[in-house]
C-alpha atoms as a PDB file:
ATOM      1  CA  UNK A   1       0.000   0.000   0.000  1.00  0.00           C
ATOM      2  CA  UNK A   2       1.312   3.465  -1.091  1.00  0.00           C
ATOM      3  CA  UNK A   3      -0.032   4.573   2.743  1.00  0.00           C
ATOM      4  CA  UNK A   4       3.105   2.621   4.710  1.00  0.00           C
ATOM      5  CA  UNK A   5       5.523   3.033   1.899  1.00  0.00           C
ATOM      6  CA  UNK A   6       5.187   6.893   2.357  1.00  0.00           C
ATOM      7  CA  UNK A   7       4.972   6.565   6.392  1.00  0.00           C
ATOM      8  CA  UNK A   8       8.307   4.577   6.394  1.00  0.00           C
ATOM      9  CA  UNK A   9      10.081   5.857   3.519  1.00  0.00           C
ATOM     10  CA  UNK A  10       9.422   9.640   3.158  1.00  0.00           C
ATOM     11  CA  UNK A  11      11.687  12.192   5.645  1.00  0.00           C
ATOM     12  CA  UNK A  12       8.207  13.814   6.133  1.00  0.00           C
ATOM     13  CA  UNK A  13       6.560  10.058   7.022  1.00  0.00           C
ATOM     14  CA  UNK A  14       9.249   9.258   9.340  1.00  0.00           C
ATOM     15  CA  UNK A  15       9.080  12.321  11.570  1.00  0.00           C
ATOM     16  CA  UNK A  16       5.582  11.795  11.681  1.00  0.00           C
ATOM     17  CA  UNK A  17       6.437   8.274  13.140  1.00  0.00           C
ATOM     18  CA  UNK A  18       8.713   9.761  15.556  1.00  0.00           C
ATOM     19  CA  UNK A  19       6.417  12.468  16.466  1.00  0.00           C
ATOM     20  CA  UNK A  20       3.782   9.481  17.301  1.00  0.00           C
ATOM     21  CA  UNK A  21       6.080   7.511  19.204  1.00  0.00           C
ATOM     22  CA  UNK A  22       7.567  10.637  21.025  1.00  0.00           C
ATOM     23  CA  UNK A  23       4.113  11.529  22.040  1.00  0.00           C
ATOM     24  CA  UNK A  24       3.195   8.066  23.556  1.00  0.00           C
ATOM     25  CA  UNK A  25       6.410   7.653  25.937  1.00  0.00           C
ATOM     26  CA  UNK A  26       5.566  10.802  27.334  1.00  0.00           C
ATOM     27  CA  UNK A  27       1.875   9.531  28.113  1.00  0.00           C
ATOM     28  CA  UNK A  28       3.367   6.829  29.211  1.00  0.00           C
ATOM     29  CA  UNK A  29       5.749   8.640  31.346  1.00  0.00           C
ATOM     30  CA  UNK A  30       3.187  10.992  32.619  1.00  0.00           C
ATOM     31  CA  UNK A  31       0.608   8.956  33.481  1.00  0.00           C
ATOM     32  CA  UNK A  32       3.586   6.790  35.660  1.00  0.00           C
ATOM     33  CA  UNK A  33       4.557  10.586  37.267  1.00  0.00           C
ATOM     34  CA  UNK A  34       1.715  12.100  38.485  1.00  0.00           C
ATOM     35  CA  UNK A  35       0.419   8.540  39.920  1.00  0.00           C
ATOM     36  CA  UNK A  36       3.381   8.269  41.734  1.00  0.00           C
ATOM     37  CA  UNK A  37       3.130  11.942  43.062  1.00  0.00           C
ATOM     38  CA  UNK A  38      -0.588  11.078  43.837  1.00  0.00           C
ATOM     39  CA  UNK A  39       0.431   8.008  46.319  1.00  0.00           C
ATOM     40  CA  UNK A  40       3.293  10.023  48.194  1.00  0.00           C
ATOM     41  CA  UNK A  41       2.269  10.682  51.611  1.00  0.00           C
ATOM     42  CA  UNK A  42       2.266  14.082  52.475  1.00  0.00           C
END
């Protein structure tokens, strides 16, 4: 499909892969943070 040849073969594809990616470790990361921050006693 033209659709995942241009997602992993185009500059503009790729960085929109990396943006995606970037943009669920930090959910990720975030959602680990502020439940930790919500159990600390105090």
């Amino acid at each position: 499909m033209k659709l995942w040849s241009d997602l992993f073969s185009t500059d503009y594809g790729l960085m929109s892969v990396a943006v995606l990616a970037f943009i669920l470790v930090m959910a990720v990361w975030f959602t680990a943070f502020f439940r930790r921050k919500m159990n600390e006693n105090g």
